[in-house]
N, C-alpha and C. Protein backbone atom coordinates (compact mmCIF):
# COMPACT_ATOMS: atom_id res chain seq x y z
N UNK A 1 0.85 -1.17 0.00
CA UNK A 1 0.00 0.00 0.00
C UNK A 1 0.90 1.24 0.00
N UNK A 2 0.24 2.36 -0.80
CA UNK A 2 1.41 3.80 -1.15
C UNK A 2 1.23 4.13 0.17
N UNK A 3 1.96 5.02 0.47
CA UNK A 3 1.66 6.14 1.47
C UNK A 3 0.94 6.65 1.07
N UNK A 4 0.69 7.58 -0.17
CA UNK A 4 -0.23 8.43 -0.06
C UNK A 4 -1.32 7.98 0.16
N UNK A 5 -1.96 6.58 -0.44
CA UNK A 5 -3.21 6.10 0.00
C UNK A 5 -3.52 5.63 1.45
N UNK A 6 -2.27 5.69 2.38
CA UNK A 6 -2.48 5.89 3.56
C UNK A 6 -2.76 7.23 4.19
N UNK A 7 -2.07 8.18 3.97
CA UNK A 7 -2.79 9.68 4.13
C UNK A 7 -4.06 10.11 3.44
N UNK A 8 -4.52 9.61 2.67
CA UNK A 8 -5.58 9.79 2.20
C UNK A 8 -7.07 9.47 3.10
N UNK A 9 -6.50 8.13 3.44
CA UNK A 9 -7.47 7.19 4.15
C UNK A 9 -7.65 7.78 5.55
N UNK A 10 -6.34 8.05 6.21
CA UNK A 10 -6.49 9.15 7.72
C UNK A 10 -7.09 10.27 7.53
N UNK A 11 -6.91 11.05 6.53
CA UNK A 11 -7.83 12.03 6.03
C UNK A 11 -9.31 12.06 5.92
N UNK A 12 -9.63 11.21 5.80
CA UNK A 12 -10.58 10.74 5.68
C UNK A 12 -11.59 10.23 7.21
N UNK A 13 -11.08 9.34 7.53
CA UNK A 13 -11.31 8.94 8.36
C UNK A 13 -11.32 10.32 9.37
N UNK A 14 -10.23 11.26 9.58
CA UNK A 14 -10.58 12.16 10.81
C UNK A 14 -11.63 13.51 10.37
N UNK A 15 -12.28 13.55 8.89
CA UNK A 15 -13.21 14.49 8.26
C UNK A 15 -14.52 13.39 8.64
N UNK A 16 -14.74 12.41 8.59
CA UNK A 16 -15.72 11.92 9.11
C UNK A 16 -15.96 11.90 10.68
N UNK A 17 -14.93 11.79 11.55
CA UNK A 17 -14.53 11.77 12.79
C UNK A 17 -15.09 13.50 13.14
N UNK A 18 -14.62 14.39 12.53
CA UNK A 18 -15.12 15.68 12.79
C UNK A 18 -16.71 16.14 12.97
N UNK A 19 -17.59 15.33 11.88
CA UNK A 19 -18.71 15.58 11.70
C UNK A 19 -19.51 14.69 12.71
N UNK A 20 -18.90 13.79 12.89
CA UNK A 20 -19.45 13.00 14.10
C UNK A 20 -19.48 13.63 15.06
N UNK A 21 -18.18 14.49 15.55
CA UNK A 21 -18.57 15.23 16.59
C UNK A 21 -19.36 16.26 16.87
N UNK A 22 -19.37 17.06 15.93
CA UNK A 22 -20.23 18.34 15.43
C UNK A 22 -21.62 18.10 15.54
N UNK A 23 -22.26 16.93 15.23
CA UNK A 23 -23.48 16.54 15.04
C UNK A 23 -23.91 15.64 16.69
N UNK A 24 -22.62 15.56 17.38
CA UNK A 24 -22.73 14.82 18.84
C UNK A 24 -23.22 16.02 19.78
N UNK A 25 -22.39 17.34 19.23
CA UNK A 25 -21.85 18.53 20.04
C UNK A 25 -23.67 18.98 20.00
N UNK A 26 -23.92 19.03 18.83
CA UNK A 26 -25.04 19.73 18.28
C UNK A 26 -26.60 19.08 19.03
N UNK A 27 -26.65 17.56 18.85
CA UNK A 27 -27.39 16.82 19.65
C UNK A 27 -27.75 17.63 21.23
N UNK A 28 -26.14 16.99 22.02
CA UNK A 28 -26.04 17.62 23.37
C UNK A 28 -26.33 18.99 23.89
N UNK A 29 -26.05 19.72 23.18
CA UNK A 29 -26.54 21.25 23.25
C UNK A 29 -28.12 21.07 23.32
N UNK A 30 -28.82 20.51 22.08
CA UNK A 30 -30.16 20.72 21.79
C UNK A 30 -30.61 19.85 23.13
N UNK A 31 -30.61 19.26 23.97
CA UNK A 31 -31.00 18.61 25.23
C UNK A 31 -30.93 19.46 26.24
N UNK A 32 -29.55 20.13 26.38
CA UNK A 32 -29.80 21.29 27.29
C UNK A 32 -30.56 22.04 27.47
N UNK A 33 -30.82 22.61 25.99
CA UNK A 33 -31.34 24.26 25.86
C UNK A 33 -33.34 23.40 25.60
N UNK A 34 -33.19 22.10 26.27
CA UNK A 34 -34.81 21.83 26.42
C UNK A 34 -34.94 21.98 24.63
N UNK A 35 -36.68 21.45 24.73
CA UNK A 35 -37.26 21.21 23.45
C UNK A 35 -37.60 23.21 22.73
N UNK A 36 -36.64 23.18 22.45
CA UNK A 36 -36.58 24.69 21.97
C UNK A 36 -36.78 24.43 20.07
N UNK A 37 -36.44 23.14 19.65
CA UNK A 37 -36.82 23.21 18.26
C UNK A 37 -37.73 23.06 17.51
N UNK A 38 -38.06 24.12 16.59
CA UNK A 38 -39.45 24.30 15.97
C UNK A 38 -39.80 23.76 14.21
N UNK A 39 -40.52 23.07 14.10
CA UNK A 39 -40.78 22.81 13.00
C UNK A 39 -41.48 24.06 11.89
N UNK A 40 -41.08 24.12 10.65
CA UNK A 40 -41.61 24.81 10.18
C UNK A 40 -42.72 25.66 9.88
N UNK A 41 -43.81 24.74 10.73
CA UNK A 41 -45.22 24.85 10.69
C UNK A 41 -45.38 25.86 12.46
N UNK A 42 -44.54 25.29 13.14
CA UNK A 42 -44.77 25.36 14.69
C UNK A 42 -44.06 26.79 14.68
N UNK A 43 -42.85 26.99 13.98
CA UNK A 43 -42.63 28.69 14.19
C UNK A 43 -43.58 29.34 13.27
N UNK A 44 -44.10 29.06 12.54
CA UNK A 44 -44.78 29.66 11.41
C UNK A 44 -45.88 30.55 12.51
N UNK A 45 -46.32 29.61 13.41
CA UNK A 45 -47.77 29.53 14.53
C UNK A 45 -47.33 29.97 15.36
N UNK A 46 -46.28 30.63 15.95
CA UNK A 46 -46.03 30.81 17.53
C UNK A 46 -45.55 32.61 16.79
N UNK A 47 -45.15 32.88 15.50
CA UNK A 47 -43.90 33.87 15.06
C UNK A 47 -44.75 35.10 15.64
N UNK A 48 -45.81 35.39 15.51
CA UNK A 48 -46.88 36.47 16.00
C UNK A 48 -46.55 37.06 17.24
N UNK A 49 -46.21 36.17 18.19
CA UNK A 49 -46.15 36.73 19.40
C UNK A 49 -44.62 36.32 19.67
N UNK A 50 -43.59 36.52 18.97
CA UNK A 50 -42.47 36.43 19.38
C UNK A 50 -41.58 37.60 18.64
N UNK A 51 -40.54 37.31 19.44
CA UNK A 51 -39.49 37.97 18.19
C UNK A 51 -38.34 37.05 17.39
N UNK A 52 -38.38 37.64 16.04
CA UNK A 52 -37.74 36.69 15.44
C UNK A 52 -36.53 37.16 14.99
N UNK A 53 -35.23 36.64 14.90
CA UNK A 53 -34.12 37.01 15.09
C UNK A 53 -33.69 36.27 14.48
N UNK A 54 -32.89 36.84 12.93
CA UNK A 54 -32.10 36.46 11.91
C UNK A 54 -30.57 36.45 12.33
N UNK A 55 -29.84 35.26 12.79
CA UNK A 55 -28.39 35.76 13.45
C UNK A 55 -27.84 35.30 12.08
N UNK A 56 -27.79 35.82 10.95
CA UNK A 56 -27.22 35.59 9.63
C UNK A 56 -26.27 37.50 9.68
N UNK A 57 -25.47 37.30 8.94
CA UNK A 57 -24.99 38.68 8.88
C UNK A 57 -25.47 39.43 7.77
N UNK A 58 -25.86 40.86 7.63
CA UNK A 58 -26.60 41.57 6.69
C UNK A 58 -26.32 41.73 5.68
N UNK A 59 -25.55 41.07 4.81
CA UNK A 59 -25.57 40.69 3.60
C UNK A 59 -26.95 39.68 3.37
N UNK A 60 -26.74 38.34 3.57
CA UNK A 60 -27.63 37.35 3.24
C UNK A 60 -28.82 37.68 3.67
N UNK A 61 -29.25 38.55 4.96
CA UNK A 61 -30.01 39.07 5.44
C UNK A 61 -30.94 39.84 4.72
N UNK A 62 -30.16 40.84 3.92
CA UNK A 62 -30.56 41.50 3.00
C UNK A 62 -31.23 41.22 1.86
N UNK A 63 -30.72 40.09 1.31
CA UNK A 63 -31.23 39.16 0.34
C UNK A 63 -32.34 38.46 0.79
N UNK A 64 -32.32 37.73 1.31
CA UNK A 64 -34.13 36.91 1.96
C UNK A 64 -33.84 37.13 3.16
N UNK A 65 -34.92 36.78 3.88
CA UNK A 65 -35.17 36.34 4.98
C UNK A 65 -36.43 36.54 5.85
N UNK A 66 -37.18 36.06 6.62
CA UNK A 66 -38.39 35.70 7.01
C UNK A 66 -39.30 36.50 7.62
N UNK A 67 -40.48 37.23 6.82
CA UNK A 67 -41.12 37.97 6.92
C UNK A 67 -41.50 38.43 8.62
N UNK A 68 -40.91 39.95 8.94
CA UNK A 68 -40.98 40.53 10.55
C UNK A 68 -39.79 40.00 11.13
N UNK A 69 -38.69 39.33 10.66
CA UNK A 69 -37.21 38.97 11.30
C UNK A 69 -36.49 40.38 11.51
N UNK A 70 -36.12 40.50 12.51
CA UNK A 70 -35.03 41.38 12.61
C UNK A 70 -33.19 40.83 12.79
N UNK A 71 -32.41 41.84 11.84
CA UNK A 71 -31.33 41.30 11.97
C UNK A 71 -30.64 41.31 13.28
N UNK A 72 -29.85 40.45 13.63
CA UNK A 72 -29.08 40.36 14.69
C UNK A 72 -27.97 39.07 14.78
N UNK A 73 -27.22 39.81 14.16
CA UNK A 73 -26.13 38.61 13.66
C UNK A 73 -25.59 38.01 14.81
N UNK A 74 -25.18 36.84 14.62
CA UNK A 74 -24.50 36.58 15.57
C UNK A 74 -23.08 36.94 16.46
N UNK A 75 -22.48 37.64 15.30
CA UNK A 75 -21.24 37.68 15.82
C UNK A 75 -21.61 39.32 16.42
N UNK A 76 -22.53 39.74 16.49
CA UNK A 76 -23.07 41.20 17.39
C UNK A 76 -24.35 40.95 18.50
N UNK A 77 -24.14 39.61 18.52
CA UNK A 77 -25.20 39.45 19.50
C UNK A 77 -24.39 40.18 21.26
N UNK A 78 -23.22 39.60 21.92
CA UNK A 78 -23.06 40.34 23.18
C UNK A 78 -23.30 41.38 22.86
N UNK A 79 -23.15 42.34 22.04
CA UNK A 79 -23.29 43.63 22.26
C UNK A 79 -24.96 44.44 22.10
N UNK A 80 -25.43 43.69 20.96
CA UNK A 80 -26.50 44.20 21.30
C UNK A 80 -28.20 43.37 21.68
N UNK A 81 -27.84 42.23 22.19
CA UNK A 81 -28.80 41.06 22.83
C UNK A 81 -29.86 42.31 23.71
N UNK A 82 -29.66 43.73 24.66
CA UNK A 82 -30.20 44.01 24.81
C UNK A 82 -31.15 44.71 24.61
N UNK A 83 -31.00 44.38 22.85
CA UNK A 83 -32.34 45.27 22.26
C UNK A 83 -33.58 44.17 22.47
N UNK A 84 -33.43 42.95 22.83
CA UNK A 84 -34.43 41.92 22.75
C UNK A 84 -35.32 42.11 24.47
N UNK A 85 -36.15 41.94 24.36
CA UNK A 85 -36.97 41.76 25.16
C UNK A 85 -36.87 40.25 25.95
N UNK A 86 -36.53 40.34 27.29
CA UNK A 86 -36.36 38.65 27.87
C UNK A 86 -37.62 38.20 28.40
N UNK A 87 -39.21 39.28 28.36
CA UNK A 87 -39.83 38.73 28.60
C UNK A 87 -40.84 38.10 27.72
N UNK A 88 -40.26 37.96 26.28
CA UNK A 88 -41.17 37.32 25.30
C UNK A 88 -40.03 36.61 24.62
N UNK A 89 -41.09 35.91 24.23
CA UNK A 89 -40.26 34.58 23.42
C UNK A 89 -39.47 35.12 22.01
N UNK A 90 -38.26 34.50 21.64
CA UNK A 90 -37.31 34.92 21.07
C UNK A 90 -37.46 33.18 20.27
N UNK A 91 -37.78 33.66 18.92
CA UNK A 91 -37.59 32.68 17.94
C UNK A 91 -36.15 32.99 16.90
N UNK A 92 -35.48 31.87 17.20
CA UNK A 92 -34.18 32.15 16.35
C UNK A 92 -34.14 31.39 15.32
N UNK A 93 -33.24 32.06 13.88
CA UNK A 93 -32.71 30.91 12.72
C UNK A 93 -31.63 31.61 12.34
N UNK A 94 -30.62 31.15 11.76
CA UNK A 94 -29.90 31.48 11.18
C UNK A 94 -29.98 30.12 9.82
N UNK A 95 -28.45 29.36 9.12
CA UNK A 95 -28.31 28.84 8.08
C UNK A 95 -27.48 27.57 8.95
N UNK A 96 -26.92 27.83 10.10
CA UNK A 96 -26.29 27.17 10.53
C UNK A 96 -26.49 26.78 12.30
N UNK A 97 -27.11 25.40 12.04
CA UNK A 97 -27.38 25.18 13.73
C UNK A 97 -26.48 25.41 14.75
N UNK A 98 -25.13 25.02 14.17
CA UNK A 98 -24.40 25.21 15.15
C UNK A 98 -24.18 26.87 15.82
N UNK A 99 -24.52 27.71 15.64
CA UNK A 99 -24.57 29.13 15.26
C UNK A 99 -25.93 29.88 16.63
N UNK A 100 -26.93 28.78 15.53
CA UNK A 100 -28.52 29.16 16.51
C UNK A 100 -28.55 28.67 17.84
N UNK A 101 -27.73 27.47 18.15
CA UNK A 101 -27.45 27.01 19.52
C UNK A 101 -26.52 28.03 20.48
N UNK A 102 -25.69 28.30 19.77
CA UNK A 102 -24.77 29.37 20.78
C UNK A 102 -25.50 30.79 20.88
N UNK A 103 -25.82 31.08 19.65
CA UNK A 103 -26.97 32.13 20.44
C UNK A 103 -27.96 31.83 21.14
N UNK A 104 -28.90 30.96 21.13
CA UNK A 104 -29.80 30.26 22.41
C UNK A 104 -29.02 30.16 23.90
N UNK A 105 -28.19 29.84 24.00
CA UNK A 105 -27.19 29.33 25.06
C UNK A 105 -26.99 30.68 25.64
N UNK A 106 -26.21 31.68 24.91
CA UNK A 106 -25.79 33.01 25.07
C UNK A 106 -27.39 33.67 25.72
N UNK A 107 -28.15 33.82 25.23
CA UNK A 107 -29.49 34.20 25.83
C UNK A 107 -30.50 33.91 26.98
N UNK A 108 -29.93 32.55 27.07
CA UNK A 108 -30.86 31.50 28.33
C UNK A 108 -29.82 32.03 29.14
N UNK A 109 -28.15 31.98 29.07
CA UNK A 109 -27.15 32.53 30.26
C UNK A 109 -27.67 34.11 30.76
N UNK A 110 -28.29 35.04 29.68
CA UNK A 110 -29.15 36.62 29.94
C UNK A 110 -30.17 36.12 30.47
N UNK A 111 -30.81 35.04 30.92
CA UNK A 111 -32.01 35.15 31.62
C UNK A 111 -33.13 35.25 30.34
N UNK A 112 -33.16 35.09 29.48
CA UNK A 112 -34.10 34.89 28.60
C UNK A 112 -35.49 33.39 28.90
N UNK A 113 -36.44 33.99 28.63
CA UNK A 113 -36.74 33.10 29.70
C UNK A 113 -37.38 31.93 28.63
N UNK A 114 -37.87 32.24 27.26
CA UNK A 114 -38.21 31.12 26.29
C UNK A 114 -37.88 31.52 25.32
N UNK A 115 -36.85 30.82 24.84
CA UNK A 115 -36.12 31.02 23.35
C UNK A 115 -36.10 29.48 22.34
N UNK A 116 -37.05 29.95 21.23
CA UNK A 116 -37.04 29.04 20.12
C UNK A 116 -36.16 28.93 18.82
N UNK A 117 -35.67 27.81 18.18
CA UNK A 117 -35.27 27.96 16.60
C UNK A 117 -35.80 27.38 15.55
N UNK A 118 -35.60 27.75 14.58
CA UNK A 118 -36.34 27.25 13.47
C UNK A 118 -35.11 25.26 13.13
N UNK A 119 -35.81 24.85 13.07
CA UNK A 119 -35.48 23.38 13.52
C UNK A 119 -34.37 23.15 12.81
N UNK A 120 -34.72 23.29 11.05
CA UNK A 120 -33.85 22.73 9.72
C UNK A 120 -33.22 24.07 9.24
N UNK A 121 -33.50 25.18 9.85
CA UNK A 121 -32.58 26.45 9.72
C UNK A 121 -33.39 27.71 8.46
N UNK A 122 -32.93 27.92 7.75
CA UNK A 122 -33.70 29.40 6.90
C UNK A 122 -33.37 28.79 5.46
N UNK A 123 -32.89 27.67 5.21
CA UNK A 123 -32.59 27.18 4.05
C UNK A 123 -33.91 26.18 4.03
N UNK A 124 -34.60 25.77 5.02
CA UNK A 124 -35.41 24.63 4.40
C UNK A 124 -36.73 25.39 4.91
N UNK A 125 -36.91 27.03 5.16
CA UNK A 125 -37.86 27.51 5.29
C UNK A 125 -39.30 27.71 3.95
N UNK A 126 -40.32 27.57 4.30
CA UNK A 126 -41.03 27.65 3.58
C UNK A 126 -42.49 28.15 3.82
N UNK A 127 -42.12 29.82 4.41
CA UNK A 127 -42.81 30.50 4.99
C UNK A 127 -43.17 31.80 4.19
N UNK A 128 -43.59 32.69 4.84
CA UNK A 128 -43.25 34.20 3.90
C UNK A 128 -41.99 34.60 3.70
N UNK A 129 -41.06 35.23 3.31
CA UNK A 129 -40.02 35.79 3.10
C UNK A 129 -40.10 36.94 2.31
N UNK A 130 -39.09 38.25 2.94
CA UNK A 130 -39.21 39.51 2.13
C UNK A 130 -37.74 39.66 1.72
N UNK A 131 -37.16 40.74 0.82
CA UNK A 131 -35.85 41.05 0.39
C UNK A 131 -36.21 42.41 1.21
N UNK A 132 -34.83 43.07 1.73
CA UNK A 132 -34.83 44.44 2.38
C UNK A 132 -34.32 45.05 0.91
N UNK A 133 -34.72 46.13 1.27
CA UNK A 133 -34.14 47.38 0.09
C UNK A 133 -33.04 48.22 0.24
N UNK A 134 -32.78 48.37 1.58
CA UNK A 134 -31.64 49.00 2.12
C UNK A 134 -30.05 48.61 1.75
């Protein structure tokens, strides 16, 4: 057997090894933060009386995203989490779960007292959606 088809094969093996964890990490989180995940239909029904919070950054933001979402990216959430209200429910999505969990996490640590996400993320949404003009 070459070497290289031995580096190939470890390669391999630790890119599968990665996603295993990611998807372990991702599991365990979602147990913590309680049954906080929403099916498409179930945020669709609750979005009225919540706030909904796009942690995508305002580019993609700009381009779609889910009719009455306000932006709030993630990587500006410590700083400005206190525009949200902790006494109403906070429905989150972004594109990437791993993303919507650490902002959930980050928010339940503020005392937030019910925070939801969109389950399969803003890619498998199939709700209203507007483009901003700005």
């Amino acid at each position: 057997m070459s070497t290289f088809i031995i580096i190939v094969d470890i390669v391999l093996i630790v890119i599968i090894l990665a996603f295993v964890v990611v998807w372990l990490w991702n599991k365990i989180q979602t147990k913590r933060l309680g049954n906080g995940d929403l099916t498409n239909e179930e945020f669709n029904q609750g979005m009225r009386k919540a706030q909904i919070v796009d942690l995508r950054e305002k580019e993609p933001f700009k381009r779609k995203h889910i009719d009455g979402a306000r932006n709030l990216p993630y990587t500006m959430m410590k700083y400005q989490y206190s525009e949200l209200r902790p006494d109403l429910p906070v429905y989150l999505y972004s594109d990437s779960l791993s993303v919507t969990l650490r902002a959930a996490r980050f928010l339940q640590k503020k005392n937030f007292s019910s925070i939801k996400w969109l389950k399969n993320g803003f890619d498998e949404w199939d709700g209203r959606t507007k483009s901003s003009k700005y």
